[in-house]
Protein backbone atom coordinates (compact mmCIF):
# COMPACT_ATOMS: atom_id res chain seq x y z
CA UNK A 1 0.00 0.00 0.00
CA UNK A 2 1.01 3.00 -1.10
CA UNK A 3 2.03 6.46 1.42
CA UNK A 4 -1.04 8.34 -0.42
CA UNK A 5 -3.79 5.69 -0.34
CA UNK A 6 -2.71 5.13 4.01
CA UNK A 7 -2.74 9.01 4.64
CA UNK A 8 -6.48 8.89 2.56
CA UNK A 9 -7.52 6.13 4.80
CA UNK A 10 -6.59 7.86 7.74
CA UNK A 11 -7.86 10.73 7.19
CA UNK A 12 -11.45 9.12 6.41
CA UNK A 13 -11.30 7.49 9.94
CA UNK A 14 -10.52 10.69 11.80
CA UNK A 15 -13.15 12.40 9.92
CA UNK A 16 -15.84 9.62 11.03
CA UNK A 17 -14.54 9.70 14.72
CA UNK A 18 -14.78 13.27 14.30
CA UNK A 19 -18.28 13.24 13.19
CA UNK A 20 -19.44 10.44 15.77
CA UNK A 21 -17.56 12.94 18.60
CA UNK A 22 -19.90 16.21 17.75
CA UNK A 23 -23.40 14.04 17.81
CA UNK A 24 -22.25 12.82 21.20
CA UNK A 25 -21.29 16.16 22.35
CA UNK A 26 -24.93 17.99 21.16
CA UNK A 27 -26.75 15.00 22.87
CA UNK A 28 -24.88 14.90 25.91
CA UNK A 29 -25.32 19.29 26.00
CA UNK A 30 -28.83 18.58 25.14
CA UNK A 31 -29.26 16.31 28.06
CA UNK A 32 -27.30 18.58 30.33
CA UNK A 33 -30.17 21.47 29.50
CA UNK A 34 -32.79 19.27 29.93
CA UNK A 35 -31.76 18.43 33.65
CA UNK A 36 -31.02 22.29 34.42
CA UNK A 37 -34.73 22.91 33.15
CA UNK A 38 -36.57 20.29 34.72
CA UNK A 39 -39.57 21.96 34.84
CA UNK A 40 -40.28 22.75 31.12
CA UNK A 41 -38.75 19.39 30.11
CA UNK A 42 -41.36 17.44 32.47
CA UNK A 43 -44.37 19.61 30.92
CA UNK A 44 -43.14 19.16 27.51
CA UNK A 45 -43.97 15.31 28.23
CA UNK A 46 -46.48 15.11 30.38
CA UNK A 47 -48.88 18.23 28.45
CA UNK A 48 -49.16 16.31 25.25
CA UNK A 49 -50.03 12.90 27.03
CA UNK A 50 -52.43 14.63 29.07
CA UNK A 51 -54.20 16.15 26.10
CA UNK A 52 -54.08 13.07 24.16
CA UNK A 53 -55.53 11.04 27.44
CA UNK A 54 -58.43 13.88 27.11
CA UNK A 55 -59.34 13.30 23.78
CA UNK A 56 -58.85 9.81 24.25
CA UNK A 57 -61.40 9.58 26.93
CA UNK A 58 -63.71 11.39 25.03
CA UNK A 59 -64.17 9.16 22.10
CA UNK A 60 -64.61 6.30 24.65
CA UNK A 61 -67.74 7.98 26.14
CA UNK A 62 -71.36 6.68 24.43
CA UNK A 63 -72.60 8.79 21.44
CA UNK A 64 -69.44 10.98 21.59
CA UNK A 65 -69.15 13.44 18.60
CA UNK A 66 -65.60 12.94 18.29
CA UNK A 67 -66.01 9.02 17.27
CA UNK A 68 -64.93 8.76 13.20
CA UNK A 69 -68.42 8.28 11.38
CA UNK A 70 -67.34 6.09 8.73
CA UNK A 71 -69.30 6.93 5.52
CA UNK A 72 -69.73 4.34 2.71
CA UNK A 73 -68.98 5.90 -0.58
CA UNK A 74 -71.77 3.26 -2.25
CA UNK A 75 -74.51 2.39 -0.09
CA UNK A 76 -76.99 4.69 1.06
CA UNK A 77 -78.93 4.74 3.84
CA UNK A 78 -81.99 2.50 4.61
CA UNK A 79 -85.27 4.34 3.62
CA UNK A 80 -88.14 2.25 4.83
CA UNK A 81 -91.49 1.89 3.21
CA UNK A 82 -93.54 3.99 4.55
CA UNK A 83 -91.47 6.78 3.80
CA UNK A 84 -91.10 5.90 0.20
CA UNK A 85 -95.28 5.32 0.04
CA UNK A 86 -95.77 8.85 1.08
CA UNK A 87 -93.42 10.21 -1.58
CA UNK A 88 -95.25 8.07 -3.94
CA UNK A 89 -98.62 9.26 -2.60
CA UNK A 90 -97.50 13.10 -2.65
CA UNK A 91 -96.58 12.80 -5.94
CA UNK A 92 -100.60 12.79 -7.23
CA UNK A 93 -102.35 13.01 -4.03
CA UNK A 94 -102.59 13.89 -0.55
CA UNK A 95 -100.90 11.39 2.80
CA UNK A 96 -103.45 11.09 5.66
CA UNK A 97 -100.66 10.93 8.86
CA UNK A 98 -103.44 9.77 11.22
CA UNK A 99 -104.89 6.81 9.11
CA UNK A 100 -101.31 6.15 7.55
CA UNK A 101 -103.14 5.76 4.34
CA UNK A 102 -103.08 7.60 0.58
CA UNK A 103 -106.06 9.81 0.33
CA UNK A 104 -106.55 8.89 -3.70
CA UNK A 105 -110.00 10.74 -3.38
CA UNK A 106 -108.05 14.23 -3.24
CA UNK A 107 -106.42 14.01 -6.29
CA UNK A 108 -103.72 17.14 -7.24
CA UNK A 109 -102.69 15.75 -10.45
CA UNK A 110 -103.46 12.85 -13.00
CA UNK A 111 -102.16 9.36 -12.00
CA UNK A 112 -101.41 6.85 -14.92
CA UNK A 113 -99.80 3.78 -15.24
CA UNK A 114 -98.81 2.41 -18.42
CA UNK A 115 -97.94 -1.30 -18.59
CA UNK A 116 -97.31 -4.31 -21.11
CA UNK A 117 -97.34 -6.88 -22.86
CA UNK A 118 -100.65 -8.30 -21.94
CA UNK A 119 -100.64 -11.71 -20.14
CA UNK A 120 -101.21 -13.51 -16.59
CA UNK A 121 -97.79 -12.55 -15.15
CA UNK A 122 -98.05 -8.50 -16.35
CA UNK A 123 -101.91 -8.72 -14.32
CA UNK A 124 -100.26 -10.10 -11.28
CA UNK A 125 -97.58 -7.76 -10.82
CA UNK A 126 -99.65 -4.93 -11.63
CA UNK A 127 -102.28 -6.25 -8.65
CA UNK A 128 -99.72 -6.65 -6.31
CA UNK A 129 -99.06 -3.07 -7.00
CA UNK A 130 -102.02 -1.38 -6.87
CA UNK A 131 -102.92 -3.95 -3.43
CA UNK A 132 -99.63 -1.91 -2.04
CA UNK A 133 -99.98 1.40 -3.29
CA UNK A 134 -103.60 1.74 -3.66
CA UNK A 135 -103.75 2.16 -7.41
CA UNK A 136 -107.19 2.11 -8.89
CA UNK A 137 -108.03 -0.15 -11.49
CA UNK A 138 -109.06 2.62 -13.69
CA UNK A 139 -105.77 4.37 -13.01
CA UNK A 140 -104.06 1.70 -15.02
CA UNK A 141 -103.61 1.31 -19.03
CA UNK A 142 -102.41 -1.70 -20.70
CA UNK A 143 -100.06 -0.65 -23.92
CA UNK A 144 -98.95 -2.74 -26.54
CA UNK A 145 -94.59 -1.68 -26.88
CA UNK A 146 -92.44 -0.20 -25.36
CA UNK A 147 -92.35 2.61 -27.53
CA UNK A 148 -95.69 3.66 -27.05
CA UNK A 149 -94.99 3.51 -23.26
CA UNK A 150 -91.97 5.76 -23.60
CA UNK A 151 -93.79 8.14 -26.25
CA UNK A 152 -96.86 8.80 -23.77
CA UNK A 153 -94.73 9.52 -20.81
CA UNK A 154 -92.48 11.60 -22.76
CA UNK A 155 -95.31 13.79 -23.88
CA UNK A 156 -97.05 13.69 -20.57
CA UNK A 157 -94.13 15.65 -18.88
CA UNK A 158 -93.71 18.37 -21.92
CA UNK A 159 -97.97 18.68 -22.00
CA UNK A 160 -99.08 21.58 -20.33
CA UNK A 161 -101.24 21.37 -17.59
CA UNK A 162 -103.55 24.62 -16.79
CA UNK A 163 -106.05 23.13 -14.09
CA UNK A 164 -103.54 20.86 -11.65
CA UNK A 165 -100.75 22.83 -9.60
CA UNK A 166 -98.75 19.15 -10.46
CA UNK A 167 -97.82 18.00 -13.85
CA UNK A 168 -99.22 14.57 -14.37
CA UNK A 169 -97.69 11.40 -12.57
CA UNK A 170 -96.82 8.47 -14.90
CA UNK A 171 -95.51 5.43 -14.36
CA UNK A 172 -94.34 2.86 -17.50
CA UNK A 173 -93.09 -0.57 -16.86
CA UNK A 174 -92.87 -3.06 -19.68
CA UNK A 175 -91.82 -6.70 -19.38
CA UNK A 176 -88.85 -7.71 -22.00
CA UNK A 177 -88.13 -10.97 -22.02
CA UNK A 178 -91.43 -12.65 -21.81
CA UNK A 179 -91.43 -15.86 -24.02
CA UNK A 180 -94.78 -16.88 -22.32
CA UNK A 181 -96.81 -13.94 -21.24
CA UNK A 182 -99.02 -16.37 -19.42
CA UNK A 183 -95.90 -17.86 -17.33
CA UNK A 184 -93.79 -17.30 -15.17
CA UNK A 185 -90.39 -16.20 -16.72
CA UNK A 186 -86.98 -17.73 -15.09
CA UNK A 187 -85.11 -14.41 -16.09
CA UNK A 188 -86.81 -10.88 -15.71
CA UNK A 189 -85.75 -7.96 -17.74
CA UNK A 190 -87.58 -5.19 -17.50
CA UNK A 191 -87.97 -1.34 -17.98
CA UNK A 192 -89.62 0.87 -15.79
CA UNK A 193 -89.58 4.70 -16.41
CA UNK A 194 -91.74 7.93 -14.34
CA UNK A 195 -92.24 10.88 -15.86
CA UNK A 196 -90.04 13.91 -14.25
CA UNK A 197 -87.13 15.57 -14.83
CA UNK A 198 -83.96 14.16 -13.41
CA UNK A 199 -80.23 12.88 -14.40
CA UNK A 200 -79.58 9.85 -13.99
CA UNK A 201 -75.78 10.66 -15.02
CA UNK A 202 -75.30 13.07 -12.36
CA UNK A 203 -74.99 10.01 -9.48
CA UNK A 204 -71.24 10.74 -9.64
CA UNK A 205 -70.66 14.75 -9.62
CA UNK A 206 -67.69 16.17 -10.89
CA UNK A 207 -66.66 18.03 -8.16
CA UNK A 208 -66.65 14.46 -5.31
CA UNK A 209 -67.55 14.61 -2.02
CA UNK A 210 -67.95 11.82 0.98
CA UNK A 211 -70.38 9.38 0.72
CA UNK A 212 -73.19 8.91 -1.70
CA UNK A 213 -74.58 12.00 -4.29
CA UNK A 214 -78.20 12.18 -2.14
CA UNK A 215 -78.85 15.55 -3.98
CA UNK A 216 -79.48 13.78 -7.19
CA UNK A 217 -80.05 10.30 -6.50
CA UNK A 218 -83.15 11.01 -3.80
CA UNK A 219 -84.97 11.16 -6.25
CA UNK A 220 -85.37 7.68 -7.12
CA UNK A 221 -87.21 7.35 -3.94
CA UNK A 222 -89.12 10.39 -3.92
CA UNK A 223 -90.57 10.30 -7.06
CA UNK A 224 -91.64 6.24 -6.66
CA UNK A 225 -88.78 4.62 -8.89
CA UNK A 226 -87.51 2.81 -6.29
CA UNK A 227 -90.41 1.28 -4.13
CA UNK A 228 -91.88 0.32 -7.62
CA UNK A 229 -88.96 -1.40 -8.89
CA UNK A 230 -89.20 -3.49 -5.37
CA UNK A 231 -92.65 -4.43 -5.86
CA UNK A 232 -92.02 -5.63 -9.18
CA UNK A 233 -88.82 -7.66 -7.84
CA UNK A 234 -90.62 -8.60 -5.25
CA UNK A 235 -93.66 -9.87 -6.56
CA UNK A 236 -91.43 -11.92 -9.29
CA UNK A 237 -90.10 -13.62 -7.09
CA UNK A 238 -93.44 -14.50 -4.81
CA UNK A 239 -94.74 -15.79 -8.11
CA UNK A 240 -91.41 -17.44 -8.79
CA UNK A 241 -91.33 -19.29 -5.45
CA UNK A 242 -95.27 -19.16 -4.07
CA UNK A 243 -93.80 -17.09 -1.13
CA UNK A 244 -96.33 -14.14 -0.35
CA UNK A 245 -94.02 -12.94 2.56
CA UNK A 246 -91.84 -11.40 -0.35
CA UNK A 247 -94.79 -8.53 -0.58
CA UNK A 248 -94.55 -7.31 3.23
CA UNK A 249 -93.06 -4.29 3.77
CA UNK A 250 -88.89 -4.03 3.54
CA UNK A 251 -86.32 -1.15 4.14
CA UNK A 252 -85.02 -0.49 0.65
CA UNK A 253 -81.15 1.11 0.26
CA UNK A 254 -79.92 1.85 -3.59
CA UNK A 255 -76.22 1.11 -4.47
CA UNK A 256 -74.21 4.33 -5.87
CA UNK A 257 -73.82 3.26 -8.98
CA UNK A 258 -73.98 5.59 -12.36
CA UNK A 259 -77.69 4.82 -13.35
CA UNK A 260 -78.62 4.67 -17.47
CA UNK A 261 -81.31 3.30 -19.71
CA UNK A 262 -84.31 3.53 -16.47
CA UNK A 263 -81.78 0.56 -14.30
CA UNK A 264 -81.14 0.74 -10.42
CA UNK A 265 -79.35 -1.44 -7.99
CA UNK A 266 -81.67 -2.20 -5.21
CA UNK A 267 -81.06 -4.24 -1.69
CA UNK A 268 -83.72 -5.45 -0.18
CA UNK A 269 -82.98 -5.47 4.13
């Protein structure tokens, strides 16, 4: 080994002892300082535990504000029948609070609901509906396609209405895939569409936020899409099965999905 490459060596280990020597130094000044100021060194510890022991304490206690809400970004919350039936009820008519019942003899507006193809299977899910809604058989029009369907309750929310404060309510729900209109199908596609104004394409905003869009996407409740499109699922699969329990009342929450085309996620609790 060269004179050069020992004195570079050497220097590189002085320099390292060096470097070890000042961080012992500032520690051991630091600690020095810390004994001569007892005082402030034992609040510095013992404030921030204490605070932290505070807040603690207060999350533990029962219906504490300060406990993290956890907000699903998907599911919405539970809205249970009743609620939905008086949306459904306001929409045309007036809600008796005392009798819990749809006064469909004070009508605001006109109340139609379009339906199709004929068959065995359309006439039981449109009885089950009017049994839970209180529809009246006059209130309900068979159509032949679904164009007609979506032409009348196109034109019914453009028509101009000069005697009701409410434009008129109607509902459209056509059957798809019905190879036996008199039978029970094994798959159920369907559409179902209300007359209003609404975007569907607006579930996810552009500007997010926490949890689920309820600005835009309430309205599948309040204006009847959703308790309608349980009925229908639900009295499918009554008929499916020969279950009538299917048909009592449910909570009903809607998945926050980006909704197209008159389709809805819906679980049934």
């Amino acid at each position: 080994m060269s004179t050069s490459e020992s004195l570079k060596q050497g220097s590189r280990s002085r320099h390292k002892r060096s470097w070890w020597r000042h961080l012992l130094l500032l520690l051991w000044k630091s600690l020095l300082l810390r004994r001569k100021h007892w005082l402030i060194t034992l609040l510095e510890i013992l404030l921030p535990t204490a605070l932290f022991s505070v807040i603690l304490f207060l999350r533990l206690l029962p219906n504490s504000a300060l406990v993290p809400k956890h907000r699903d970004q998907t599911i919405f919350k539970p809205v249970d029948e009743l609620t939905q039936k008086i949306f459904v009820c306001n929409n045309y008519a007036l809600w008796d609070n005392q009798t819990e019942s749809c006064r469909s003899n004070l009508r605001r507006t006109t109340l139609k609901v379009f339906y199709g193809p004929p068959g065995q299977f359309t006439e039981r899910v449109m009885s089950d509906i009017n049994a839970a809604l209180h529809f009246k058989d006059e209130d309900t029009i068979l159509v032949d396609s679904l164009e007609q369907m979506d032409n009348i309750i196109t034109q019914s929310y453009y028509a101009v209405n000069t005697t009701n404060t409410l434009p008129p309510y109607y509902i459209g729900l056509f059957f798809d895939t019905l190879d036996d209109p008199h039978r029970v199908p094994w798959n159920l596609t369907y559409n179902l569409g209300i007359s209003g104004s609404w975007q569907t394409g607006a579930v996810y905003p552009f500007t997010q936020i926490a949890g689920p869009n309820t600005n835009n996407t309430a309205k599948y409740y309040e204006q009847g899409f959703t308790l309608i499109q349980s009925l229908v699922d639900r009295s499918y699969i009554s008929q499916l099965t020969g279950n009538t329990s299917f048909l009592d009342d449910y909570e009903v929450s809607q998945t926050n999905q980006e909704a197209e085309g008159g389709h809805n996620v819906v679980s049934y609790d």
